[in-house]
PDB file of N, CA and C in Angstrom:
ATOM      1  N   UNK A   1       0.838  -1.179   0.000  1.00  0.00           N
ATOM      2  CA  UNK A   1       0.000   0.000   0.000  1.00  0.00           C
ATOM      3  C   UNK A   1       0.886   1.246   0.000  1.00  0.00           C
ATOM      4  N   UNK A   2       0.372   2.387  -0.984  1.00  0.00           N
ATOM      5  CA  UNK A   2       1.177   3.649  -0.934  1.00  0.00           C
ATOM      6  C   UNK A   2       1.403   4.446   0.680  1.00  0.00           C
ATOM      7  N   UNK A   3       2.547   4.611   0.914  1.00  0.00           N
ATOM      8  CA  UNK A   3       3.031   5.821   1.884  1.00  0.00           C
ATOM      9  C   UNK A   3       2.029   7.196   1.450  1.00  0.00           C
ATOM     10  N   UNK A   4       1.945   7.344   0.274  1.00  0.00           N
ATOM     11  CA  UNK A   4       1.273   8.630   0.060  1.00  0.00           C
ATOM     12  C   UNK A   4      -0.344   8.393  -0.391  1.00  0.00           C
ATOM     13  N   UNK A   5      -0.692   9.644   0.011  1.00  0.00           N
ATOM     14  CA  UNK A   5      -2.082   9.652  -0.592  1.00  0.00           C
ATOM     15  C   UNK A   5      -2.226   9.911  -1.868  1.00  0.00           C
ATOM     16  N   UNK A   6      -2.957   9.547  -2.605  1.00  0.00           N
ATOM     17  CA  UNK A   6      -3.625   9.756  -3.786  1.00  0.00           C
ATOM     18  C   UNK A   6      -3.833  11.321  -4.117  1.00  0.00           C
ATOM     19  N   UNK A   7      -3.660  12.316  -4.584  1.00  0.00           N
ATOM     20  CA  UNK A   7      -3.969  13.762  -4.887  1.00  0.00           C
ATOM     21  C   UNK A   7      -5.113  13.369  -6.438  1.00  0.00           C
ATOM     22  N   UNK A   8      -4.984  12.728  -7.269  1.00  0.00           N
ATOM     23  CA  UNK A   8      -5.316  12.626  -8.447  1.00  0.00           C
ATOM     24  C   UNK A   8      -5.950  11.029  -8.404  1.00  0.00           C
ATOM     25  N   UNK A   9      -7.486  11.626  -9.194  1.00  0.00           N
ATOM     26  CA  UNK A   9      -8.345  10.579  -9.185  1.00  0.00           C
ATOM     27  C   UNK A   9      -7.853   9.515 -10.407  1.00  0.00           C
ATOM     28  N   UNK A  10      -7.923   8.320 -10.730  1.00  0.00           N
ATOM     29  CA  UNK A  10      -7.629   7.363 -11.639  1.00  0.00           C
ATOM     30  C   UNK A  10      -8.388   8.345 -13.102  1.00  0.00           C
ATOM     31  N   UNK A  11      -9.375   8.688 -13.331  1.00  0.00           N
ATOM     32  CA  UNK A  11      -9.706   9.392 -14.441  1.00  0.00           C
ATOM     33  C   UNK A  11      -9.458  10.508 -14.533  1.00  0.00           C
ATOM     34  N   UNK A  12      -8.505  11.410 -13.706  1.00  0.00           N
ATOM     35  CA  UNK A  12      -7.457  12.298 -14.101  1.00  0.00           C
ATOM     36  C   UNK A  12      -6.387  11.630 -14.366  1.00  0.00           C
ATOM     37  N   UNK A  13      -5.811  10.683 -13.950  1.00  0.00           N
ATOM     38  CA  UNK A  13      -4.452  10.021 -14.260  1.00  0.00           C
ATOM     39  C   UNK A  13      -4.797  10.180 -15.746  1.00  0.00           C
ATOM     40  N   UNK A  14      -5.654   9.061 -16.042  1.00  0.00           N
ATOM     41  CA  UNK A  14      -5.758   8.574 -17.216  1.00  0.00           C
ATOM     42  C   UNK A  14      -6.295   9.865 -18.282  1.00  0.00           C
ATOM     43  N   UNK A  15      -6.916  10.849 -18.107  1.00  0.00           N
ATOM     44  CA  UNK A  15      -7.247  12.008 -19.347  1.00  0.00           C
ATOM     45  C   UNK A  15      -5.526  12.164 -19.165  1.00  0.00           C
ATOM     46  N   UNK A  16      -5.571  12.772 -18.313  1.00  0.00           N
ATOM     47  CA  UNK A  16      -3.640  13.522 -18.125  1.00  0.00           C
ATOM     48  C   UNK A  16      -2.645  12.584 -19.392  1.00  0.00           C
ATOM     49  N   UNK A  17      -2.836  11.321 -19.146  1.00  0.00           N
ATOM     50  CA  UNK A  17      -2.065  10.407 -19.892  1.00  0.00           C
ATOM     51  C   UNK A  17      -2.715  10.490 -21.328  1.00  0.00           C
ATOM     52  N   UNK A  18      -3.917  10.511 -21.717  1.00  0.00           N
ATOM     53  CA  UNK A  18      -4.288  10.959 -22.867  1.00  0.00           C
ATOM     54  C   UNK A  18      -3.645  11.972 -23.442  1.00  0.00           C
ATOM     55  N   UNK A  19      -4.174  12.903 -22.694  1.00  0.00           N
ATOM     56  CA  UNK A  19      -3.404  13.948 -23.409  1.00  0.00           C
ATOM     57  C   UNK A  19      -2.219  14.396 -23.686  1.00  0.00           C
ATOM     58  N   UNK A  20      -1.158  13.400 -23.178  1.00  0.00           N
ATOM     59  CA  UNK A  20       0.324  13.826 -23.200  1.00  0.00           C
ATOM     60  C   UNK A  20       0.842  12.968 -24.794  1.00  0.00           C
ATOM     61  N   UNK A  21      -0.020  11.613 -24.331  1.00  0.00           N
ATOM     62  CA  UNK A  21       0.387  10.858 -26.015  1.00  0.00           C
ATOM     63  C   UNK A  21      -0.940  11.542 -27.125  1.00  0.00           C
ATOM     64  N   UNK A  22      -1.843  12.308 -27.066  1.00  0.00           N
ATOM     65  CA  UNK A  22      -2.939  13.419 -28.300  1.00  0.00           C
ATOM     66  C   UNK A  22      -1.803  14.204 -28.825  1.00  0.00           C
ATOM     67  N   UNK A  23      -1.305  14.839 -27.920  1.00  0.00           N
ATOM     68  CA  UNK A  23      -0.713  16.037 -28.273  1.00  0.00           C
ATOM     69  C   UNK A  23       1.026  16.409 -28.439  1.00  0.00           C
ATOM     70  N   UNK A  24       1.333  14.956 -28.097  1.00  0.00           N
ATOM     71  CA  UNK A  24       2.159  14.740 -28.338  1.00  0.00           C
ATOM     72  C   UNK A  24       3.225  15.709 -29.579  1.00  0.00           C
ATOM     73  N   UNK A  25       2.412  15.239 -30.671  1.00  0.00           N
ATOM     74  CA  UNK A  25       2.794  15.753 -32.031  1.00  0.00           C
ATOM     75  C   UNK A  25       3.141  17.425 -31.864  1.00  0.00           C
ATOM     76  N   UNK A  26       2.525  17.962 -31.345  1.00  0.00           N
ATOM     77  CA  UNK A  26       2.269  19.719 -30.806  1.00  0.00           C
ATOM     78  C   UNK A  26       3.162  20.096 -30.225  1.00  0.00           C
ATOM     79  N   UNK A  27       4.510  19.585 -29.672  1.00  0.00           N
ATOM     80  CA  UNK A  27       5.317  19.724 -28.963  1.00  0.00           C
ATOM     81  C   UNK A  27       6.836  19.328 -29.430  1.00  0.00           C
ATOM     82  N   UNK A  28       7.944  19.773 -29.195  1.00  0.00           N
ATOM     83  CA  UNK A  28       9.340  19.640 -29.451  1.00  0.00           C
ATOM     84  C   UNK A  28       9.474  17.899 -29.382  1.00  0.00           C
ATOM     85  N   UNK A  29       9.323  17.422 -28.087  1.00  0.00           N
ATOM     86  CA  UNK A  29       9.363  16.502 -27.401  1.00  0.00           C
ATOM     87  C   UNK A  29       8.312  15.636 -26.191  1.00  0.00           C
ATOM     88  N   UNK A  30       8.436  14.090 -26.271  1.00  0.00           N
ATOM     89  CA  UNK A  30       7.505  14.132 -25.081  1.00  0.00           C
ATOM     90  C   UNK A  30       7.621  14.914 -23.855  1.00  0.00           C
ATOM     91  N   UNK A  31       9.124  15.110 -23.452  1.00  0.00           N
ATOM     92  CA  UNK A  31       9.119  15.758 -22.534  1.00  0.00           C
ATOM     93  C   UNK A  31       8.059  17.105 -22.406  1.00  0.00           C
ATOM     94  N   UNK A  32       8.668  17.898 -23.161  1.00  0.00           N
ATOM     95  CA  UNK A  32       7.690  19.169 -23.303  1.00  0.00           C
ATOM     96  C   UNK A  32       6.265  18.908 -23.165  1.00  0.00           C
ATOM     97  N   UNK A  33       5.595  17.961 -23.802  1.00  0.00           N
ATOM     98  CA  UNK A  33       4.430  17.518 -23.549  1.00  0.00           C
ATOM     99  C   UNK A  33       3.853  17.692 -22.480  1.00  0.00           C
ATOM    100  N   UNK A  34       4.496  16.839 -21.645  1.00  0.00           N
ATOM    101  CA  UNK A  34       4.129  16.123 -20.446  1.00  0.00           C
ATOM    102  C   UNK A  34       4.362  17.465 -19.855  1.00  0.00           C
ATOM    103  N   UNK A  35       5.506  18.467 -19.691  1.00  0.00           N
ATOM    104  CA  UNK A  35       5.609  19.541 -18.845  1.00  0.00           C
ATOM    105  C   UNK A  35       4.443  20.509 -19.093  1.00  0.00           C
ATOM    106  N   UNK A  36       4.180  20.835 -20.441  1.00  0.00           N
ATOM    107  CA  UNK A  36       2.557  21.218 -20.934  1.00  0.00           C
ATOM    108  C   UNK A  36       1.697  20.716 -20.339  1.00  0.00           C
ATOM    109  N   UNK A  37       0.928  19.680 -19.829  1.00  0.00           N
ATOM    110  CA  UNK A  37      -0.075  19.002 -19.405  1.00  0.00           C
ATOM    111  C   UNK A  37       0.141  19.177 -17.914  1.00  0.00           C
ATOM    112  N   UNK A  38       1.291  19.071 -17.453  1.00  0.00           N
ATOM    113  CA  UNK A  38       1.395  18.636 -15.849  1.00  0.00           C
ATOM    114  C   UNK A  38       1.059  19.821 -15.261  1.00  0.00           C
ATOM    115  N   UNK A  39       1.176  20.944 -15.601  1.00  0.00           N
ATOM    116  CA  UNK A  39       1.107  22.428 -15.469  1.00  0.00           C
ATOM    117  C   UNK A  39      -0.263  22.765 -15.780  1.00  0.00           C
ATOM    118  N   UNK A  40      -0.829  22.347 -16.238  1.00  0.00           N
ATOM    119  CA  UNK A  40      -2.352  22.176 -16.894  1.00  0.00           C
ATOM    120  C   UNK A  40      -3.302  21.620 -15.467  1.00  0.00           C
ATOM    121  N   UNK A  41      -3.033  20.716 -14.977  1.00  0.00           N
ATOM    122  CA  UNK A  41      -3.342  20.049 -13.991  1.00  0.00           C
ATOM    123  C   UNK A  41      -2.878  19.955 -13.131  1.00  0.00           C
ATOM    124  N   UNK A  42      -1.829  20.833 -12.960  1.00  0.00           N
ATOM    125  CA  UNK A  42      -0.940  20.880 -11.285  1.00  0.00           C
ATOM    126  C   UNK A  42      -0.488  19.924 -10.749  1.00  0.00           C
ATOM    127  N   UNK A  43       0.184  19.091 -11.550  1.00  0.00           N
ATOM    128  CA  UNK A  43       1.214  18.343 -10.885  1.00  0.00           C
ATOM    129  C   UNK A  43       2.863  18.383 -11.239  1.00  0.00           C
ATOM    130  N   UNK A  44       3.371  17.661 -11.019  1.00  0.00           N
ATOM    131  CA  UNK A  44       4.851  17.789 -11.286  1.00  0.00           C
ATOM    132  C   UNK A  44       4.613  16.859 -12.333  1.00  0.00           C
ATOM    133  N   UNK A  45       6.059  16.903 -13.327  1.00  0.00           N
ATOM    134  CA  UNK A  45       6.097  16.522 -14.827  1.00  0.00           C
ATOM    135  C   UNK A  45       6.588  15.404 -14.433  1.00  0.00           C
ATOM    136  N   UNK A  46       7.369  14.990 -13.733  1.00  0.00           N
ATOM    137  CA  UNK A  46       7.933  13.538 -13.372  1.00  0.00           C
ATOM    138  C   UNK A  46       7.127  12.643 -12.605  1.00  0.00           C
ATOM    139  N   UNK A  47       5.870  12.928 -12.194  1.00  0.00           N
ATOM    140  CA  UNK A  47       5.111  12.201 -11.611  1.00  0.00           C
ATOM    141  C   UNK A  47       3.906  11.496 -12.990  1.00  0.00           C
ATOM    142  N   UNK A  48       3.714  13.041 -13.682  1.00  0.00           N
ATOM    143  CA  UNK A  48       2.782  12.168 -15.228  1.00  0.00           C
ATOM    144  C   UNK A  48       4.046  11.864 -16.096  1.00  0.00           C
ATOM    145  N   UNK A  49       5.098  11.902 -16.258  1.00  0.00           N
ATOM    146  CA  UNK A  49       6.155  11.207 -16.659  1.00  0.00           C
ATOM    147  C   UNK A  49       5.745   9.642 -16.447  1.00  0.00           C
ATOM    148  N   UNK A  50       5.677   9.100 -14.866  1.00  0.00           N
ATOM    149  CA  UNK A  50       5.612   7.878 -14.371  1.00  0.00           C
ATOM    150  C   UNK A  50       4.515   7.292 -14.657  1.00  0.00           C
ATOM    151  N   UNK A  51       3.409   8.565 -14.420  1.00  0.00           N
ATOM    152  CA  UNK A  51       1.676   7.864 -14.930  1.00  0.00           C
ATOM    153  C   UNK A  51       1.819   7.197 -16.717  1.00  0.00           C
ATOM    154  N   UNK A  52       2.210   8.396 -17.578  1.00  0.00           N
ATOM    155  CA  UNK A  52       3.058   7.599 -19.103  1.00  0.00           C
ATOM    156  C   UNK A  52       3.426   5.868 -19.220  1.00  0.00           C
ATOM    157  N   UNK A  53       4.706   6.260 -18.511  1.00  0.00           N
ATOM    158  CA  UNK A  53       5.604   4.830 -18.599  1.00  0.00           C
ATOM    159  C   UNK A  53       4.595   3.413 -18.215  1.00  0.00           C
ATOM    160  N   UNK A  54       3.811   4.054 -16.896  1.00  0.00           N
ATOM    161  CA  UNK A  54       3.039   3.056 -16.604  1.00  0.00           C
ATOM    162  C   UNK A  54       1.938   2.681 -17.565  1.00  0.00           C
ATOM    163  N   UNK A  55       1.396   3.651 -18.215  1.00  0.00           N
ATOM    164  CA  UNK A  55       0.141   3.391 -18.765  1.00  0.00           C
ATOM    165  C   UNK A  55       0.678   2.713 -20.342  1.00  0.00           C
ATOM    166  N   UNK A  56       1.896   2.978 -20.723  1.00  0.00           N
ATOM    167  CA  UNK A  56       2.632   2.679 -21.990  1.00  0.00           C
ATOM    168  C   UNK A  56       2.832   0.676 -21.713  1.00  0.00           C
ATOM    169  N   UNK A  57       3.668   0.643 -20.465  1.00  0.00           N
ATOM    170  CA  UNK A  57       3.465  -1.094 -19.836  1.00  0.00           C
ATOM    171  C   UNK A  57       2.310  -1.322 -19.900  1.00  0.00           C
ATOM    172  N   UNK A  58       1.149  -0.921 -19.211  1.00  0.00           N
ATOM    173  CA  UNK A  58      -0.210  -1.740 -19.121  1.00  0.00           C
ATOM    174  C   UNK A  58      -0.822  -2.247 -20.150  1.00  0.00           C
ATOM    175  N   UNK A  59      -0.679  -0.983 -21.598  1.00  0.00           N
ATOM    176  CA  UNK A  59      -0.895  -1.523 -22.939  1.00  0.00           C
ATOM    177  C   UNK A  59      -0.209  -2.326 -23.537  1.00  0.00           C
ATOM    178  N   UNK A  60       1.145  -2.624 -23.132  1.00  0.00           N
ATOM    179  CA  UNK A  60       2.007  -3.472 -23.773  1.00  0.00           C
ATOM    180  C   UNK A  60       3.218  -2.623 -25.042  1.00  0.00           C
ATOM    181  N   UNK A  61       3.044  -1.691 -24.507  1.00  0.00           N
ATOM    182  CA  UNK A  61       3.725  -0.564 -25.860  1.00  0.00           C
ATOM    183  C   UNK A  61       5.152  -0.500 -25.598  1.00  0.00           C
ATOM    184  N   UNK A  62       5.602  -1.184 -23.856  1.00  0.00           N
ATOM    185  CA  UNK A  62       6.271  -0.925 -23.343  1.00  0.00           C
ATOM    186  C   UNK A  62       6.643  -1.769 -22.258  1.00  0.00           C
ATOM    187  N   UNK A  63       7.968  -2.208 -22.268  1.00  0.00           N
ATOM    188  CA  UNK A  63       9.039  -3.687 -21.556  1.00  0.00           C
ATOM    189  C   UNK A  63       8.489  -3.215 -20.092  1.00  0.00           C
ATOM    190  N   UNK A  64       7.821  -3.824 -18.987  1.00  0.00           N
ATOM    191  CA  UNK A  64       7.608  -4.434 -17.598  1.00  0.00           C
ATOM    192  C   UNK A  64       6.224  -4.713 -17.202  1.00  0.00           C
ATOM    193  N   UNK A  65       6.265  -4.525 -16.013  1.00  0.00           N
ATOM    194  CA  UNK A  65       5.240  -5.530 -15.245  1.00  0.00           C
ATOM    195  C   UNK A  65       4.426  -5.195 -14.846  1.00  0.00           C
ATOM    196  N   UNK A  66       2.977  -5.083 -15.684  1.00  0.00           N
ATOM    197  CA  UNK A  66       1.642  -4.623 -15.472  1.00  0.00           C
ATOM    198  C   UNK A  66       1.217  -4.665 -13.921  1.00  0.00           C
ATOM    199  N   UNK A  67       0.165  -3.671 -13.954  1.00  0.00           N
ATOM    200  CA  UNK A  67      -0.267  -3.129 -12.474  1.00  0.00           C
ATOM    201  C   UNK A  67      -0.859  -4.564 -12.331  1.00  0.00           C
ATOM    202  N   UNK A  68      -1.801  -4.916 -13.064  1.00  0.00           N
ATOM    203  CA  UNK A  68      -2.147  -6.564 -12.853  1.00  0.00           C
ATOM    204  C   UNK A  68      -1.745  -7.588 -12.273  1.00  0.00           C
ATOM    205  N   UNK A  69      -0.492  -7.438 -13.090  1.00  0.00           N
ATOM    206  CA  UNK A  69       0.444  -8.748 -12.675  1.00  0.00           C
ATOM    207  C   UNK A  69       1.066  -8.326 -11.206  1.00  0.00           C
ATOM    208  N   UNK A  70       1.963  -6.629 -11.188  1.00  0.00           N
ATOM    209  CA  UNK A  70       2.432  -6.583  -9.714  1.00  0.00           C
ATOM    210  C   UNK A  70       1.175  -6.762  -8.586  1.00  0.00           C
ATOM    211  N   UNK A  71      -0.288  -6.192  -8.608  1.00  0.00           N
ATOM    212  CA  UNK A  71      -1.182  -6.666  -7.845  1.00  0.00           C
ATOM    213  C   UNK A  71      -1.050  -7.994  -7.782  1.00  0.00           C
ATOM    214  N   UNK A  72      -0.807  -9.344  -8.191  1.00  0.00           N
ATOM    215  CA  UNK A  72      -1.124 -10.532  -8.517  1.00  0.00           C
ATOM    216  C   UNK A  72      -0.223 -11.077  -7.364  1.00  0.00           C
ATOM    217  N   UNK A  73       1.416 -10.390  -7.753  1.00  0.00           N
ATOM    218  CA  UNK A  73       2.687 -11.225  -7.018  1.00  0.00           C
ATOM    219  C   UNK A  73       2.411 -10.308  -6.126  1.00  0.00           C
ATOM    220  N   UNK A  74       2.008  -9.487  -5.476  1.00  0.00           N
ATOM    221  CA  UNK A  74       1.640  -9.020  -4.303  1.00  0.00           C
ATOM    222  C   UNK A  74       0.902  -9.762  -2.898  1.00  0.00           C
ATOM    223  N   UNK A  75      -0.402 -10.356  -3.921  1.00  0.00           N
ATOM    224  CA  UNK A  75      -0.942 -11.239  -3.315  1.00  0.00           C
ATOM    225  C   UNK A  75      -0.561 -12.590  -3.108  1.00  0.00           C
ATOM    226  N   UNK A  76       0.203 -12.631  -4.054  1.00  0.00           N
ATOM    227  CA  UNK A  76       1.054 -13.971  -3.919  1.00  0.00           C
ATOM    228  C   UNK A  76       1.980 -14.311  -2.348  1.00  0.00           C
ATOM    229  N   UNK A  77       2.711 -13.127  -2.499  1.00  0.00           N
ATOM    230  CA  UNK A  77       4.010 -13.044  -1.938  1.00  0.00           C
ATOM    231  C   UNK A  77       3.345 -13.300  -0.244  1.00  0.00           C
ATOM    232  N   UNK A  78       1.798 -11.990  -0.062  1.00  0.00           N
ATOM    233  CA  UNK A  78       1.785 -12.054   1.058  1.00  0.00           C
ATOM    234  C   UNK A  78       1.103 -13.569   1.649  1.00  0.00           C
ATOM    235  N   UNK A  79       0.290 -14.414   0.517  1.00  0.00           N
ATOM    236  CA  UNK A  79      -0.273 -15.591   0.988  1.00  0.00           C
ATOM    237  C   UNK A  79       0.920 -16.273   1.249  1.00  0.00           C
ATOM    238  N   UNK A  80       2.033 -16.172   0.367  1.00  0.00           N
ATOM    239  CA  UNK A  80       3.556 -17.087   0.695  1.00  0.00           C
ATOM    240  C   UNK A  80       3.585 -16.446   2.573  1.00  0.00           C
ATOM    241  N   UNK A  81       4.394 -15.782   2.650  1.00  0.00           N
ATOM    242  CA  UNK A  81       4.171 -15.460   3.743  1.00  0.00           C
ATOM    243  C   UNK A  81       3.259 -15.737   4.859  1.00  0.00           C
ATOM    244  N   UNK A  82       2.100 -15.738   4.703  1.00  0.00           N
ATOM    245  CA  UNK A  82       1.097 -16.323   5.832  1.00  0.00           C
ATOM    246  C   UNK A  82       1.214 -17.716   5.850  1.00  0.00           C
ATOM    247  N   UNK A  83       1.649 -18.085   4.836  1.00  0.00           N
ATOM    248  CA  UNK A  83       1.631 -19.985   4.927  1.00  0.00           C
ATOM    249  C   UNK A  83       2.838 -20.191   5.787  1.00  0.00           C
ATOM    250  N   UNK A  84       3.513 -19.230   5.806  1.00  0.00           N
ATOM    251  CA  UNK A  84       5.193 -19.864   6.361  1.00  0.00           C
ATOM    252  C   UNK A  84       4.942 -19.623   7.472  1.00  0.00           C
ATOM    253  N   UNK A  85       3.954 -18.561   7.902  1.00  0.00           N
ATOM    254  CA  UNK A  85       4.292 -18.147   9.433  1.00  0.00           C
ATOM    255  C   UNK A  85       3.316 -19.260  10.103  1.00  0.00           C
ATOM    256  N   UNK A  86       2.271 -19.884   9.537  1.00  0.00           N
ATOM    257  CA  UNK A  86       1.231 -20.744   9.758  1.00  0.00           C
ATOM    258  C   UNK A  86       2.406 -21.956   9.847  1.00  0.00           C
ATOM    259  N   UNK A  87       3.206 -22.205   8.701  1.00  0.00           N
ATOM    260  CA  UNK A  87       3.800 -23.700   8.861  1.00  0.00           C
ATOM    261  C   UNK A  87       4.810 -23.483  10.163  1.00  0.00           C
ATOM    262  N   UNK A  88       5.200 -22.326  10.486  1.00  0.00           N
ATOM    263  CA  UNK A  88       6.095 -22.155  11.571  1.00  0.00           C
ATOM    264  C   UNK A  88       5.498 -22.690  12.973  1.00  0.00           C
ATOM    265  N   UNK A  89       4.507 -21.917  12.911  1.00  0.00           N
ATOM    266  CA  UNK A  89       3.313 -22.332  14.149  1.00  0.00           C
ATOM    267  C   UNK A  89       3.105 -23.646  14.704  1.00  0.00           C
ATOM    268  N   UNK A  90       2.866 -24.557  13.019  1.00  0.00           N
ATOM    269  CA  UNK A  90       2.231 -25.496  13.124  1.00  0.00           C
ATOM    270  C   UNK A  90       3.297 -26.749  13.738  1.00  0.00           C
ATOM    271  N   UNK A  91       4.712 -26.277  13.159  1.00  0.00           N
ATOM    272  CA  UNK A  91       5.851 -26.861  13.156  1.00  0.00           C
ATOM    273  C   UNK A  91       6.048 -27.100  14.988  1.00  0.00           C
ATOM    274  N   UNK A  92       6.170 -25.711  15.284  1.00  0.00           N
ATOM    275  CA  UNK A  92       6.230 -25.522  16.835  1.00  0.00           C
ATOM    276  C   UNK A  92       5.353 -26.690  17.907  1.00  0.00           C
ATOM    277  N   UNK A  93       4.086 -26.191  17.546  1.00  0.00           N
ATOM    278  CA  UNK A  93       3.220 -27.200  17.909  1.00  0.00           C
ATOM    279  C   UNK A  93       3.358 -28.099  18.074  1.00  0.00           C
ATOM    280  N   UNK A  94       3.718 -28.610  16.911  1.00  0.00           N
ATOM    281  CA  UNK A  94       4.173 -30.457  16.668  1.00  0.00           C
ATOM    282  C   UNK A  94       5.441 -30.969  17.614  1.00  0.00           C
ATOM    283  N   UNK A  95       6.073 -29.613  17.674  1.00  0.00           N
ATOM    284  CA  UNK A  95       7.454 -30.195  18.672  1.00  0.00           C
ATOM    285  C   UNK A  95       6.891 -30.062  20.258  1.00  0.00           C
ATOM    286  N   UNK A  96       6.191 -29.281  20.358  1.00  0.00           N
ATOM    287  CA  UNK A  96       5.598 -28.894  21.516  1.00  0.00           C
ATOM    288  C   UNK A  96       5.120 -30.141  22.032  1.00  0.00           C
ATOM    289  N   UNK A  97       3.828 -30.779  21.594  1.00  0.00           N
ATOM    290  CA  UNK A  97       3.383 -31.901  21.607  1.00  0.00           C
ATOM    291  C   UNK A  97       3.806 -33.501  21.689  1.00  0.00           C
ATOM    292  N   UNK A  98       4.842 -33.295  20.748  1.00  0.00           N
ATOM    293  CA  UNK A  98       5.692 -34.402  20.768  1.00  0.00           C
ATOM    294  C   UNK A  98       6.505 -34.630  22.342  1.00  0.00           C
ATOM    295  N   UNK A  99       7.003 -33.449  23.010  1.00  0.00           N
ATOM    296  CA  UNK A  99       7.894 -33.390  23.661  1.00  0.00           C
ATOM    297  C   UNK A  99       7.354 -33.519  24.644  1.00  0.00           C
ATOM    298  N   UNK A 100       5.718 -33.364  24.692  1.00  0.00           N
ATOM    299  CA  UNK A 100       4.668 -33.055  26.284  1.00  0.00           C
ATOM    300  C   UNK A 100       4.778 -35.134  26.248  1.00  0.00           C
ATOM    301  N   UNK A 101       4.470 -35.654  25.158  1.00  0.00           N
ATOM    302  CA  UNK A 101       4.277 -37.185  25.062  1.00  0.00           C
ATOM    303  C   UNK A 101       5.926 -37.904  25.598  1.00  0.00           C
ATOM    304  N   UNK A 102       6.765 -37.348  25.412  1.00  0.00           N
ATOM    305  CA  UNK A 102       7.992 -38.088  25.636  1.00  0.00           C
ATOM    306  C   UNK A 102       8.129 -37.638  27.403  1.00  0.00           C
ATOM    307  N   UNK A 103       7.911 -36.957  27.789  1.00  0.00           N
ATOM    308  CA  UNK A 103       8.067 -36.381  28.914  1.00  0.00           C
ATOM    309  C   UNK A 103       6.723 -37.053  29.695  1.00  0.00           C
ATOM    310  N   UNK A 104       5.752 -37.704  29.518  1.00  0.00           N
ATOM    311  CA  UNK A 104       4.376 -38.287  30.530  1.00  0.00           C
ATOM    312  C   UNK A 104       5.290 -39.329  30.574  1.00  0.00           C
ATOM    313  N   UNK A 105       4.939 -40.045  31.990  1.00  0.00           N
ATOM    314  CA  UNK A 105       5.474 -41.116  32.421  1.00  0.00           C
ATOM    315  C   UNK A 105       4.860 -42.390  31.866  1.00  0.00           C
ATOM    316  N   UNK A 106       5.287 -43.280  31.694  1.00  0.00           N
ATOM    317  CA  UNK A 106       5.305 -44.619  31.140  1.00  0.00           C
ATOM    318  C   UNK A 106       4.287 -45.580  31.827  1.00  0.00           C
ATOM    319  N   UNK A 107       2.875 -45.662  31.537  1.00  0.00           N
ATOM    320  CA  UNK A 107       1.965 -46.415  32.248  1.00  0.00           C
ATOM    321  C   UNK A 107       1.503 -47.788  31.508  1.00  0.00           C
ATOM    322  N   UNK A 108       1.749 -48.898  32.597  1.00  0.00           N
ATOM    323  CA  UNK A 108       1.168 -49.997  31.760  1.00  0.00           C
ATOM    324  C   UNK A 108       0.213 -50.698  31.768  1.00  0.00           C
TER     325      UNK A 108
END
């Protein structure tokens, strides 16, 4: 989960990102673009810089790892995690138990 809050709703991300690859053509460079637009909407240019790159991956226009997929190994990682701390538990237990049985005295 983000450290920061959200300032910009998902359908500002996404017009913002529209409009940096529309208008693209209108401009020296993407850069310029994006500094055009970010100023438009009050944010910093390196932040819709990042909204870009990302939205360029999600379509596939562009080499890494969709919000999809990092949501996915996210959930992955933390179920990995709960299983280990569960098998840790369970592990304990078992020695726990074992050791209460070796330790009762011997009745016949």
């Amino acid at each position: 989960m983000s450290k920061t809050t959200n300032k910009f709703s998902p359908e500002v991300r996404a017009r913002a990102v529209r409009m940096v690859l529309d208008h693209e053509g209108d401009h020296s460079s993407r850069w310029a673009s994006i500094v055009s637009v970010a100023e438009k909407i009050g944010c910093v240019p390196q932040t819709l810089f990042e909204w870009v790159k990302k939205a360029e991956v999600n379509s596939g226009k562009r080499a890494g790892v969709t919000t999809d997929m990092a949501d996915k190994m996210k959930a992955l990682e933390r179920e990995n995690r709960e299983l280990r701390q569960a098998n840790e538990i369970l592990r304990k237990a078992s020695a726990y138990f074992a050791q209460a049985e070796l330790d009762r005295p011997f009745k016949r």
